[in-house]
PDB file of N, CA and C in Angstrom:
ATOM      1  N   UNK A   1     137.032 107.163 151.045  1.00  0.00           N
ATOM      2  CA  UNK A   1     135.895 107.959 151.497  1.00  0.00           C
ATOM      3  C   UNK A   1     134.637 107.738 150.659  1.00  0.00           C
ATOM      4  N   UNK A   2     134.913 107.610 149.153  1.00  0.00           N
ATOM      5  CA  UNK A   2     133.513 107.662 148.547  1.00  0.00           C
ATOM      6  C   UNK A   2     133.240 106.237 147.988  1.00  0.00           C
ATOM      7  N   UNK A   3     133.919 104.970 148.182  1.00  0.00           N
ATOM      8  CA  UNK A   3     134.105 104.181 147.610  1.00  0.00           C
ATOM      9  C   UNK A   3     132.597 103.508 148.284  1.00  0.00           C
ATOM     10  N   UNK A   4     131.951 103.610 149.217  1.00  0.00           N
ATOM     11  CA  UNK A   4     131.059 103.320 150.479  1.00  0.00           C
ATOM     12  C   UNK A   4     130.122 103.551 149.593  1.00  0.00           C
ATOM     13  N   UNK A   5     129.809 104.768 149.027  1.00  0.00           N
ATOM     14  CA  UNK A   5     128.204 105.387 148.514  1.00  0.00           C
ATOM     15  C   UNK A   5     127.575 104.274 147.874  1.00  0.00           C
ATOM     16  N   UNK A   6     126.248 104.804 147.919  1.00  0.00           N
ATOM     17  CA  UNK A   6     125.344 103.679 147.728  1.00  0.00           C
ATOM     18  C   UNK A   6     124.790 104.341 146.411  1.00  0.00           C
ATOM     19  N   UNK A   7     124.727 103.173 145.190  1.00  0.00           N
ATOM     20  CA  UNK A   7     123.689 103.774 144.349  1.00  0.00           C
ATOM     21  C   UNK A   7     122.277 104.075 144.634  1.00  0.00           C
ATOM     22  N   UNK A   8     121.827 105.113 143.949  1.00  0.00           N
ATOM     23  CA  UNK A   8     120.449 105.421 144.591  1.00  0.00           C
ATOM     24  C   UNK A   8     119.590 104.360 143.887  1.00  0.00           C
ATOM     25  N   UNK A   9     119.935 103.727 142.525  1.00  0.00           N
ATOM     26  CA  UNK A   9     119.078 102.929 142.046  1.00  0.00           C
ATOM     27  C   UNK A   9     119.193 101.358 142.282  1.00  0.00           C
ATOM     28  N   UNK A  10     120.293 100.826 142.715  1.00  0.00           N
ATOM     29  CA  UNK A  10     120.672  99.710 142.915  1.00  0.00           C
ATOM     30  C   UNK A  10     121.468  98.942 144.042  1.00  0.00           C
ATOM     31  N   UNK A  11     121.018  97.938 144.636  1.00  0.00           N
ATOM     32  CA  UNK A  11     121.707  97.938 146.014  1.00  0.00           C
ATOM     33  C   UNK A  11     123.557  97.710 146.167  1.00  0.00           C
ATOM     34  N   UNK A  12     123.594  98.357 145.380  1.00  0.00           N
ATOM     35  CA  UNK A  12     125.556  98.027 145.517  1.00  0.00           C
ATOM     36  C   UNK A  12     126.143  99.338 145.768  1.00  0.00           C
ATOM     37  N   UNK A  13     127.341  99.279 145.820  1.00  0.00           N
ATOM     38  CA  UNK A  13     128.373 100.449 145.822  1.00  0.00           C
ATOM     39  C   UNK A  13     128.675 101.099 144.868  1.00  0.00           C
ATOM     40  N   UNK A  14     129.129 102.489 144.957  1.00  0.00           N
ATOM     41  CA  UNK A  14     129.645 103.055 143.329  1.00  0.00           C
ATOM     42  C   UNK A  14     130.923 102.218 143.364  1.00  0.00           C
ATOM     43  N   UNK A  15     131.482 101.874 143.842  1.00  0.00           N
ATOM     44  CA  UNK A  15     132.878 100.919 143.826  1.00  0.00           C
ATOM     45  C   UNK A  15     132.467  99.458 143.126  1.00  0.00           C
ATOM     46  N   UNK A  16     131.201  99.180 143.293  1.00  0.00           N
ATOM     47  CA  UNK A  16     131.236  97.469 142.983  1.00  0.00           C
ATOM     48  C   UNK A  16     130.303  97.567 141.533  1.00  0.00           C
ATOM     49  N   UNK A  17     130.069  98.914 141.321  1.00  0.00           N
ATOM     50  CA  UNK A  17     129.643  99.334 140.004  1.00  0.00           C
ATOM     51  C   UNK A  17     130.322  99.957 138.924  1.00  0.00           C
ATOM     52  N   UNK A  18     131.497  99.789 139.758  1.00  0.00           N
ATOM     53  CA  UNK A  18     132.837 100.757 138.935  1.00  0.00           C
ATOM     54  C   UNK A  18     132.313 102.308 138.897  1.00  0.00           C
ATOM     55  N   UNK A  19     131.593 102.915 139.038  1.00  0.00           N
ATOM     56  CA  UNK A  19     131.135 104.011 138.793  1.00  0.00           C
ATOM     57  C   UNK A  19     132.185 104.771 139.238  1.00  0.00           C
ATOM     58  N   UNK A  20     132.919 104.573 140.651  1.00  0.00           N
ATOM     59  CA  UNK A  20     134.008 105.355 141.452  1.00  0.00           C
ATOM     60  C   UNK A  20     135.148 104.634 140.943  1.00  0.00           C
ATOM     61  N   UNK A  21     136.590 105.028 141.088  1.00  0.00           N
ATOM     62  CA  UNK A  21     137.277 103.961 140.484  1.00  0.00           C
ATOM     63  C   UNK A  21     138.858 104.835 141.504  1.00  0.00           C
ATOM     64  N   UNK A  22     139.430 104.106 142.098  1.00  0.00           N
ATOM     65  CA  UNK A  22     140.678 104.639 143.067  1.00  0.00           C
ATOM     66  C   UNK A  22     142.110 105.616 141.447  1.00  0.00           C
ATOM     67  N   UNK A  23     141.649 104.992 140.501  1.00  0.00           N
ATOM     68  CA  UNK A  23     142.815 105.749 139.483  1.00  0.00           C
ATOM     69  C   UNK A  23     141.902 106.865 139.041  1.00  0.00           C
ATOM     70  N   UNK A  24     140.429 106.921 139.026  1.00  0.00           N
ATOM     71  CA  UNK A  24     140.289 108.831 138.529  1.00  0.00           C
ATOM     72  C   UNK A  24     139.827 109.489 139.818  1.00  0.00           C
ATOM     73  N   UNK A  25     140.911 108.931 141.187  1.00  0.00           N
ATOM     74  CA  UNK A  25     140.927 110.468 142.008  1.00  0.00           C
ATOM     75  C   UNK A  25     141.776 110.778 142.116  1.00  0.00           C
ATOM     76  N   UNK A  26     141.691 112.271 142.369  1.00  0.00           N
ATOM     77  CA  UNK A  26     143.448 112.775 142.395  1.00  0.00           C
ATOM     78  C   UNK A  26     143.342 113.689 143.438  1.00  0.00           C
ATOM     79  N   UNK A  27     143.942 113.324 144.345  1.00  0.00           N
ATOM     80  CA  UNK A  27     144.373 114.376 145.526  1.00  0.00           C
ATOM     81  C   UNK A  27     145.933 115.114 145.790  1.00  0.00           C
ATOM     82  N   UNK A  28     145.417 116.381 145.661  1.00  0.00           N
ATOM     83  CA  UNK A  28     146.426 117.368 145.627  1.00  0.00           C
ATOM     84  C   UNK A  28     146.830 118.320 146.869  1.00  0.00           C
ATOM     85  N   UNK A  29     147.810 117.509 148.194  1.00  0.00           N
ATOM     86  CA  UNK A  29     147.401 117.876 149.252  1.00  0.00           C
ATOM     87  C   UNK A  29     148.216 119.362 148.979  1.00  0.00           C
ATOM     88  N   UNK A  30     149.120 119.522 148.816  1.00  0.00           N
ATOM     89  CA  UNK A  30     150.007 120.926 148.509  1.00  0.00           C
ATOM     90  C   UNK A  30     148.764 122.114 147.966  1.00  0.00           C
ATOM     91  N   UNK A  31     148.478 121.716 147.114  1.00  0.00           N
ATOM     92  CA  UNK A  31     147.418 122.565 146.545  1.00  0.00           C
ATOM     93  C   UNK A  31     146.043 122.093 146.552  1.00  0.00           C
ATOM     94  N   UNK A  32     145.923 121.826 147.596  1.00  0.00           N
ATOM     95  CA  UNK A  32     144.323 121.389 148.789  1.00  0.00           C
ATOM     96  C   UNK A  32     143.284 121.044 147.455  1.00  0.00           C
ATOM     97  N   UNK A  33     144.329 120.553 146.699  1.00  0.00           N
ATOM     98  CA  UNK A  33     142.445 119.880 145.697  1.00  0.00           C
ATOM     99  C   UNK A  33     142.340 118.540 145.192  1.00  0.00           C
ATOM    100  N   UNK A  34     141.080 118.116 145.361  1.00  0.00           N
ATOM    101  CA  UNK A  34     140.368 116.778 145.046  1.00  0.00           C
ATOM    102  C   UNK A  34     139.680 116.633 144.057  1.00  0.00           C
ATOM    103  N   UNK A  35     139.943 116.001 142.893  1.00  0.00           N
ATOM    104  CA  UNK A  35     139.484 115.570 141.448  1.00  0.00           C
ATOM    105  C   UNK A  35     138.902 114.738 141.574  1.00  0.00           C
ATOM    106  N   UNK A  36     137.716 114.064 141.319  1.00  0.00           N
ATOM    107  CA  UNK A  36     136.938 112.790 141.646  1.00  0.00           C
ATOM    108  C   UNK A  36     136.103 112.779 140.276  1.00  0.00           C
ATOM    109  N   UNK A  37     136.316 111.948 138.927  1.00  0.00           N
ATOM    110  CA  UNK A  37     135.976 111.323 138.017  1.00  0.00           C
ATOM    111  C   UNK A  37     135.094 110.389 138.336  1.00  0.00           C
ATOM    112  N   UNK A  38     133.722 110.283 138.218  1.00  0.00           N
ATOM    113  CA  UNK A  38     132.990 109.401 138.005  1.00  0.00           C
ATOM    114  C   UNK A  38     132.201 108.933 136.480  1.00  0.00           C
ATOM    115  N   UNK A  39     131.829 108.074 136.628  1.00  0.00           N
ATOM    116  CA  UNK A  39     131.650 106.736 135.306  1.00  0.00           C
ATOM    117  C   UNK A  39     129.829 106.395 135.531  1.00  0.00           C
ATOM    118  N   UNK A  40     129.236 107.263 135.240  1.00  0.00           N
ATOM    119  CA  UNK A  40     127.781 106.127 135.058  1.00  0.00           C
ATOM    120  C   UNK A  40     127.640 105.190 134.891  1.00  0.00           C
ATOM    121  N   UNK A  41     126.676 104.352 135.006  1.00  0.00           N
ATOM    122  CA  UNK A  41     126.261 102.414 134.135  1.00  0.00           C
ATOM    123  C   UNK A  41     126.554 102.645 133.151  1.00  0.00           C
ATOM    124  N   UNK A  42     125.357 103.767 132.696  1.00  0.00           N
ATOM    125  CA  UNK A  42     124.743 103.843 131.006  1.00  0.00           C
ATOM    126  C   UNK A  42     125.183 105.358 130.589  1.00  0.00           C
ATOM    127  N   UNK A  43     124.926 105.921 129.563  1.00  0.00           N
ATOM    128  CA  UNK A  43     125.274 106.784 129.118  1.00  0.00           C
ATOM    129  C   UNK A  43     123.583 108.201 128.801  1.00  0.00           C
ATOM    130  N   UNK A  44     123.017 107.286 129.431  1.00  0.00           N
ATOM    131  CA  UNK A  44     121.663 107.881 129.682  1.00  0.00           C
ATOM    132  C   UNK A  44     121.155 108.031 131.417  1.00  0.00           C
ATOM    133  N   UNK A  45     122.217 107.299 132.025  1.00  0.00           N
ATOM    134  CA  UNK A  45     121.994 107.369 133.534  1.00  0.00           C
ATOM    135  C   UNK A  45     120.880 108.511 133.860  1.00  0.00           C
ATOM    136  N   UNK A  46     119.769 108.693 134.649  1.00  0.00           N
ATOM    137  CA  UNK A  46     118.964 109.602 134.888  1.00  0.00           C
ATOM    138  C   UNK A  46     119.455 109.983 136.550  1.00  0.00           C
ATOM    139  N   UNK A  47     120.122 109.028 137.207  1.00  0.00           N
ATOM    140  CA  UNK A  47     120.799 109.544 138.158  1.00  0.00           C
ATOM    141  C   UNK A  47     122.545 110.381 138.625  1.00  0.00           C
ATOM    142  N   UNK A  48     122.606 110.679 137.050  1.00  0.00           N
ATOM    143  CA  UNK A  48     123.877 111.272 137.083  1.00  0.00           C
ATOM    144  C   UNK A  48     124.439 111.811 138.319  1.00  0.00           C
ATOM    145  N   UNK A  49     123.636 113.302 138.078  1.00  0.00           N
ATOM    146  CA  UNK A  49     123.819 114.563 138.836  1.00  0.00           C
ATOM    147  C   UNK A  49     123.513 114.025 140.482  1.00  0.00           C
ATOM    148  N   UNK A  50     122.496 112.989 140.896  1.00  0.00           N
ATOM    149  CA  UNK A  50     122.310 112.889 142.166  1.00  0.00           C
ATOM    150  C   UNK A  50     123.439 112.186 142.634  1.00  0.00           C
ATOM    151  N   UNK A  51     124.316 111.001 141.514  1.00  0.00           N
ATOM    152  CA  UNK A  51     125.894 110.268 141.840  1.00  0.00           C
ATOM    153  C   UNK A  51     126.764 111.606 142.538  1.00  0.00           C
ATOM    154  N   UNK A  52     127.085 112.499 141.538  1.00  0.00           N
ATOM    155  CA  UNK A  52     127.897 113.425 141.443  1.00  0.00           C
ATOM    156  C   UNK A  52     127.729 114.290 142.798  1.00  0.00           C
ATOM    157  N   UNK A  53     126.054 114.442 143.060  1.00  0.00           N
ATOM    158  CA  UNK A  53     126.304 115.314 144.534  1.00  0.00           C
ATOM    159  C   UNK A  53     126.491 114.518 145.643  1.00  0.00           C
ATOM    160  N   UNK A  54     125.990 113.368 145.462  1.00  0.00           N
ATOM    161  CA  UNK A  54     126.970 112.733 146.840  1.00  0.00           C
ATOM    162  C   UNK A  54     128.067 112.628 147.115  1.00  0.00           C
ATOM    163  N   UNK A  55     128.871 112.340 146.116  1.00  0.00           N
ATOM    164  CA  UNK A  55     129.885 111.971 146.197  1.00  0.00           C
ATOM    165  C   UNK A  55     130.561 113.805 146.735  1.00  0.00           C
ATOM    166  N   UNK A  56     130.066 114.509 145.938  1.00  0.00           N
ATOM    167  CA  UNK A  56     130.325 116.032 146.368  1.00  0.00           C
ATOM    168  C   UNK A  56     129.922 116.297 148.173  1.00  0.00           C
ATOM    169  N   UNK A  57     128.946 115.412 148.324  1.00  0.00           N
ATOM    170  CA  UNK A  57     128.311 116.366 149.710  1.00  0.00           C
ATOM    171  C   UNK A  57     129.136 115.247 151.004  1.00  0.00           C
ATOM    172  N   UNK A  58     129.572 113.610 150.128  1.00  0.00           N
ATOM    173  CA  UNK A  58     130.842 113.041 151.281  1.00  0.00           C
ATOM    174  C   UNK A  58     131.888 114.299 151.385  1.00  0.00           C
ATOM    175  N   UNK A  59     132.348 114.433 150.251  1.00  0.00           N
ATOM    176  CA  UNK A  59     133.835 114.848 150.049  1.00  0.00           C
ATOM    177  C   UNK A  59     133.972 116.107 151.119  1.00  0.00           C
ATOM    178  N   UNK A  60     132.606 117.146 151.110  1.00  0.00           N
ATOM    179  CA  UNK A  60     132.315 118.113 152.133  1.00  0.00           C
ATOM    180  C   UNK A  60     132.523 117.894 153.263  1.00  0.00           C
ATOM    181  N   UNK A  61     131.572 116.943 153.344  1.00  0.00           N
ATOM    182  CA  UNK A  61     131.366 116.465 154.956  1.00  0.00           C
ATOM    183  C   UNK A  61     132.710 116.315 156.117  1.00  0.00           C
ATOM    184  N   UNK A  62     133.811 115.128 154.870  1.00  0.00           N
ATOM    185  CA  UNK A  62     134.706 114.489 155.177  1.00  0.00           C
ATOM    186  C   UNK A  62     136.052 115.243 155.350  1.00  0.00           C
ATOM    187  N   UNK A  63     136.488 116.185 154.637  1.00  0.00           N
ATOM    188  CA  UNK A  63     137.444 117.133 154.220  1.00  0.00           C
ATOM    189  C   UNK A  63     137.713 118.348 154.782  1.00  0.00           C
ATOM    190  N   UNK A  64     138.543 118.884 155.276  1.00  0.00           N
ATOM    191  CA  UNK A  64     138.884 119.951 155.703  1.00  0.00           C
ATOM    192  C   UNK A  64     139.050 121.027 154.521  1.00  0.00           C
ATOM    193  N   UNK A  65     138.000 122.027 155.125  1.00  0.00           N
ATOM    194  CA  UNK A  65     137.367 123.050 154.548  1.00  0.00           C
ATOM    195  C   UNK A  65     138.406 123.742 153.529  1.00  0.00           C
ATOM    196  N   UNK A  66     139.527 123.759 153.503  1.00  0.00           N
ATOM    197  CA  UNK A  66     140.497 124.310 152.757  1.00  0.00           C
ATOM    198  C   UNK A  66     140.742 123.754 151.305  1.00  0.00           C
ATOM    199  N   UNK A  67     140.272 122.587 151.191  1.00  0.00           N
ATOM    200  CA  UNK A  67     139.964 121.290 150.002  1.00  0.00           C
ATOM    201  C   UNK A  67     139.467 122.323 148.678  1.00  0.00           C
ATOM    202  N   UNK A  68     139.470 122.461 147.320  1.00  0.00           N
ATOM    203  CA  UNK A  68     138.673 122.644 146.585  1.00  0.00           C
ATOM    204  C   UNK A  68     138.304 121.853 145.945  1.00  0.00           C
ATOM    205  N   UNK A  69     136.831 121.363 145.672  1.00  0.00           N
ATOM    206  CA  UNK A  69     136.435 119.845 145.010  1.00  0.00           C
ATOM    207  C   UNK A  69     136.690 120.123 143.545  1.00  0.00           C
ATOM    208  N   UNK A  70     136.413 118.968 142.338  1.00  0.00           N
ATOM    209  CA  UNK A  70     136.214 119.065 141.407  1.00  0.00           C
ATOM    210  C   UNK A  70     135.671 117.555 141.233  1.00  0.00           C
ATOM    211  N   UNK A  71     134.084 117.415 141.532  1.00  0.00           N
ATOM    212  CA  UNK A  71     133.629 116.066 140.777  1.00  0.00           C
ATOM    213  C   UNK A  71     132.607 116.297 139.477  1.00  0.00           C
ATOM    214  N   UNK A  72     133.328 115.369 138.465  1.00  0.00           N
ATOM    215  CA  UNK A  72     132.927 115.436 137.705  1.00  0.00           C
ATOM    216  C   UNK A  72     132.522 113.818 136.942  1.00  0.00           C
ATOM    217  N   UNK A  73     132.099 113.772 136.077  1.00  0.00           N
ATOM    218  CA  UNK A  73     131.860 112.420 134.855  1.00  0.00           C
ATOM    219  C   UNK A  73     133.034 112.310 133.538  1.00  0.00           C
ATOM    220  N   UNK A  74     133.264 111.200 133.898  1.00  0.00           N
ATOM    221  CA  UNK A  74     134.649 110.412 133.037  1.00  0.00           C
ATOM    222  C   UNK A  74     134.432 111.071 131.521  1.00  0.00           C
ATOM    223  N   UNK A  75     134.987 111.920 131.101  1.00  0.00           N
ATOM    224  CA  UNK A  75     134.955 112.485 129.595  1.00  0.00           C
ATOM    225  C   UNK A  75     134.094 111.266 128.751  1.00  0.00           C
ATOM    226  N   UNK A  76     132.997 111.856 128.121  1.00  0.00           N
ATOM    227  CA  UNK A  76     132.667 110.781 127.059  1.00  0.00           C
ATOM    228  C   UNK A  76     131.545 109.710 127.471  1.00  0.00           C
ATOM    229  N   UNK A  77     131.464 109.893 128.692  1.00  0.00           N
ATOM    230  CA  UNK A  77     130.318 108.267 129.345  1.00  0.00           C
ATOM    231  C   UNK A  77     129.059 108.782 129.503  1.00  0.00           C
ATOM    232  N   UNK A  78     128.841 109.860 129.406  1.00  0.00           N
ATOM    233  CA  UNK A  78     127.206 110.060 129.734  1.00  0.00           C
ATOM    234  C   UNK A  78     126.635 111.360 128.301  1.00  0.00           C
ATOM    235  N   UNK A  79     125.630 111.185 127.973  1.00  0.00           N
ATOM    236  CA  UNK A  79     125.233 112.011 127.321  1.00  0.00           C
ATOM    237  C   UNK A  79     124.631 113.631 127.493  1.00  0.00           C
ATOM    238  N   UNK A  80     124.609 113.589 128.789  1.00  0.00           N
ATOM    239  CA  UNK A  80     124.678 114.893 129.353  1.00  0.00           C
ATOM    240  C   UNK A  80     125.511 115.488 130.451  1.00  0.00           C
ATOM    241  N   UNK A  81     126.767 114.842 129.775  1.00  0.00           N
ATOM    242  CA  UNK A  81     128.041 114.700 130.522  1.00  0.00           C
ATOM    243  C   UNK A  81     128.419 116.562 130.751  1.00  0.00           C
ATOM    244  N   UNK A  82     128.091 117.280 129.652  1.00  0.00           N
ATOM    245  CA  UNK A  82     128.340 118.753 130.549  1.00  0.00           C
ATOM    246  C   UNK A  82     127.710 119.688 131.016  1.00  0.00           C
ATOM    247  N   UNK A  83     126.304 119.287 130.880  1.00  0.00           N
ATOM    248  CA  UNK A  83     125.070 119.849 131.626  1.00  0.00           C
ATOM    249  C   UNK A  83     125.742 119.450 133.207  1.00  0.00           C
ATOM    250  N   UNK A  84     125.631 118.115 133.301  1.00  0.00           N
ATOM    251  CA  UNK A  84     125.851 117.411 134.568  1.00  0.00           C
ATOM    252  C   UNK A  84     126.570 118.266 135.482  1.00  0.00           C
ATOM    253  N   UNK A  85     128.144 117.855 134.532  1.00  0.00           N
ATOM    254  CA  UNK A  85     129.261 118.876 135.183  1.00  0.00           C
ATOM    255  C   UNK A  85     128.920 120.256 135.439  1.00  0.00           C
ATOM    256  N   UNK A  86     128.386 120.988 134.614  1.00  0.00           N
ATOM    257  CA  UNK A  86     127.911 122.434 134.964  1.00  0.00           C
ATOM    258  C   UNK A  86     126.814 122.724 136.630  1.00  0.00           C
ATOM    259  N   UNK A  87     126.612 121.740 136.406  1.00  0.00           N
ATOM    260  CA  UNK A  87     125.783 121.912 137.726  1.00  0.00           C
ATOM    261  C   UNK A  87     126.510 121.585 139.104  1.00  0.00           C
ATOM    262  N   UNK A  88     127.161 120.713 138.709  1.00  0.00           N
ATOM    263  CA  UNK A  88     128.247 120.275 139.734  1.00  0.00           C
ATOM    264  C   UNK A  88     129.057 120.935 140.365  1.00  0.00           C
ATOM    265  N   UNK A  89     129.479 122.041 139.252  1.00  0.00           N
ATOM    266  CA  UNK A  89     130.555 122.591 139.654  1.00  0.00           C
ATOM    267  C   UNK A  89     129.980 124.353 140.270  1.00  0.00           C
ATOM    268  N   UNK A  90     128.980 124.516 140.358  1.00  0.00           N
ATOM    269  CA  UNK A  90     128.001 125.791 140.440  1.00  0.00           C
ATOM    270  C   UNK A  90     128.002 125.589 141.923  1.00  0.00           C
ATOM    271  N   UNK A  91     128.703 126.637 142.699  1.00  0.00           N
ATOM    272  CA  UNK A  91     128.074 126.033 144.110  1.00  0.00           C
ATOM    273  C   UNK A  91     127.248 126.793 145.026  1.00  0.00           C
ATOM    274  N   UNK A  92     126.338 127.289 143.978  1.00  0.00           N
ATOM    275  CA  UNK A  92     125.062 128.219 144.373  1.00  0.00           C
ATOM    276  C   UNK A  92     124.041 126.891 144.113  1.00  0.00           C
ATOM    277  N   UNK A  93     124.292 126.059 142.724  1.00  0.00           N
ATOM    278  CA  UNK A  93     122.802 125.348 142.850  1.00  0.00           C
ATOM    279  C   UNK A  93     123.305 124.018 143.509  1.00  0.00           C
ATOM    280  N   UNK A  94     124.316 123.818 143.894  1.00  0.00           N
ATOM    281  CA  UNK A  94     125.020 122.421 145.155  1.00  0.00           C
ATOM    282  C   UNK A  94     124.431 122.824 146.121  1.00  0.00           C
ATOM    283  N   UNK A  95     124.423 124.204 146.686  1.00  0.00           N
ATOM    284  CA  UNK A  95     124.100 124.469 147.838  1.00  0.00           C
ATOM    285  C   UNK A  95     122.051 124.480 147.952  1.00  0.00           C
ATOM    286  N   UNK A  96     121.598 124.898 146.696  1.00  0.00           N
ATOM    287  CA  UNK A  96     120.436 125.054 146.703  1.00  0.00           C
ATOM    288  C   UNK A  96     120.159 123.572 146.848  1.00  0.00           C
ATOM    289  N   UNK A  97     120.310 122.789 146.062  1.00  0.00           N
ATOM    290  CA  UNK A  97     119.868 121.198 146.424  1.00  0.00           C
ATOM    291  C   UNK A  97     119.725 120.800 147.289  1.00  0.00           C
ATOM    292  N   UNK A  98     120.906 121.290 148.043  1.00  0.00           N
ATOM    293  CA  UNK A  98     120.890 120.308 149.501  1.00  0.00           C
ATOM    294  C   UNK A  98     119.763 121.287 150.390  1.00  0.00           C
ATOM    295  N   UNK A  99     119.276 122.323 150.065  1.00  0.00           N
ATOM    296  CA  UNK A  99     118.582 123.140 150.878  1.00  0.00           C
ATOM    297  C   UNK A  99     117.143 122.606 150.494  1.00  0.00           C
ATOM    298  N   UNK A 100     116.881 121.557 149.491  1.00  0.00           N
ATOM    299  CA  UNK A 100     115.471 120.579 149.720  1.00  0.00           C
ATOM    300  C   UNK A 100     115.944 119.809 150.470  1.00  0.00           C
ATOM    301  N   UNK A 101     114.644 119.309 150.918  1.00  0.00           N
ATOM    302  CA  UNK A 101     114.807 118.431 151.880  1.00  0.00           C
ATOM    303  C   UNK A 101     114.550 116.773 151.169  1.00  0.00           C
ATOM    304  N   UNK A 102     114.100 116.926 150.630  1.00  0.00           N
ATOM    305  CA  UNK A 102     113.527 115.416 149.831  1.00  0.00           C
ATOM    306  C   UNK A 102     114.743 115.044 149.451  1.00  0.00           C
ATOM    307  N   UNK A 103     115.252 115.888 148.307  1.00  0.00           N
ATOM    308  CA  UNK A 103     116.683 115.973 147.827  1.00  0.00           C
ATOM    309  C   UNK A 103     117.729 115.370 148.856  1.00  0.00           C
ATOM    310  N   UNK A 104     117.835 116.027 150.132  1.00  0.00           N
ATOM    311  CA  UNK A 104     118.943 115.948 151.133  1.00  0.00           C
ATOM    312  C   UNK A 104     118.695 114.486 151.889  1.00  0.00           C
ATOM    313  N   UNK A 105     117.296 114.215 151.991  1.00  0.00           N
ATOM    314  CA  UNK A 105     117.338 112.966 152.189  1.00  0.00           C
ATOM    315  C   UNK A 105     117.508 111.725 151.653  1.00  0.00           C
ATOM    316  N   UNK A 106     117.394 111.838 149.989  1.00  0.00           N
ATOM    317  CA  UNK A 106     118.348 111.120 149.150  1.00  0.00           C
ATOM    318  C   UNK A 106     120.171 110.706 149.064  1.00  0.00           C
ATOM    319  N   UNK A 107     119.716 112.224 148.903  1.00  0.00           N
ATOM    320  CA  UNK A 107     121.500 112.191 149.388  1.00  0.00           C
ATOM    321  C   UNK A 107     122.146 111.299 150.724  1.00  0.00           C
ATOM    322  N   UNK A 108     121.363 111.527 151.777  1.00  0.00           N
ATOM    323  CA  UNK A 108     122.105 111.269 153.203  1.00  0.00           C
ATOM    324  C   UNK A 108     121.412 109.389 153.053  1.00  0.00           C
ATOM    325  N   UNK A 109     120.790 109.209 151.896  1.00  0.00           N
ATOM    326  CA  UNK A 109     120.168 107.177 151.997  1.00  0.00           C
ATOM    327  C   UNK A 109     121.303 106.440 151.358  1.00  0.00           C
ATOM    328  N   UNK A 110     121.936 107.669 150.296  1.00  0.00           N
ATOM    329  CA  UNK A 110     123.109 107.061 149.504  1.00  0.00           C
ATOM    330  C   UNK A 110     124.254 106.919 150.384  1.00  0.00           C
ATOM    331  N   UNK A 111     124.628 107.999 151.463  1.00  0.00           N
ATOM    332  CA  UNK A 111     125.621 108.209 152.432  1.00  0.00           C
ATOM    333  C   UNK A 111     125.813 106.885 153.507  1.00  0.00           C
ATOM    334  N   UNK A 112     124.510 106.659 153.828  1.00  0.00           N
ATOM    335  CA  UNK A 112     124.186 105.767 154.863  1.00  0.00           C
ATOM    336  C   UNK A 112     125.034 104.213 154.523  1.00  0.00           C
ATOM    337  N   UNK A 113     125.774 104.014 155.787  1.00  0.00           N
ATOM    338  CA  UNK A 113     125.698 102.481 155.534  1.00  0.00           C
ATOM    339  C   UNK A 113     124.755 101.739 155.191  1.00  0.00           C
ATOM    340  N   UNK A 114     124.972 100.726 154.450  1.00  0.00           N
ATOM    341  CA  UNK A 114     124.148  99.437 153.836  1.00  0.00           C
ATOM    342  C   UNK A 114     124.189  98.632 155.490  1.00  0.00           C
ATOM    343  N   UNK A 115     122.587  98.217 155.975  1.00  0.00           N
ATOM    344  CA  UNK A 115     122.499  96.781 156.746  1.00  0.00           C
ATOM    345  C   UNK A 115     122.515  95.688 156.231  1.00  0.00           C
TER     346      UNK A 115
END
């Protein structure tokens, strides 16, 4: 499902950037939850948090509502690795984000297939 996303800064995949990686997801169908570990380039990435909500606003999209997410950044790879997560995991300001529109249309360029 998220292996598709598009970096917002670079024309490749979070898959062909390693950023996504098939061993830090963990799906827990018994107990309806999805762990999704992501990996920045750099450890200064300025697009952290916008990685993290896509990959959050596929997992929505894609998933039956019963799912509880948990995406977060690979322990240790980013320097504002728990700011990041804190926001991530807040789903008053997930929901506020996507309620810009500039924002939401970022989001939905990363979503988009590549031509």
């Amino acid at each position: 499902l998220i292996r598709s996303i598009n970096d917002p800064e670079h024309p490749l995949t979070l898959e062909e950037l390693n950023v996504v990686e098939q061993m830090r997801v963990k799906v827990n169908d018994a107990e309806s939850t999805v762990s999704v570990e992501f990996t920045p380039t750099i450890p200064h990435c300025s697009m952290a948090t916008l990685i993290g909500l896509s990959i959050k606003v596929k997992l929505l999209r894609s998933l039956p509502e019963r799912f509880k997410l948990d995406v977060h950044i690979t322990p240790g790879t980013h320097a504002s690795e728990h700011a990041v997560n804190k926001q991530l995991a807040d789903k008053e300001r997930v929901a506020a984000a996507l309620e810009n529109s500039h924002l939401l249309e970022v989001v939905n360029q990363c979503l988009s297939a590549r031509s």
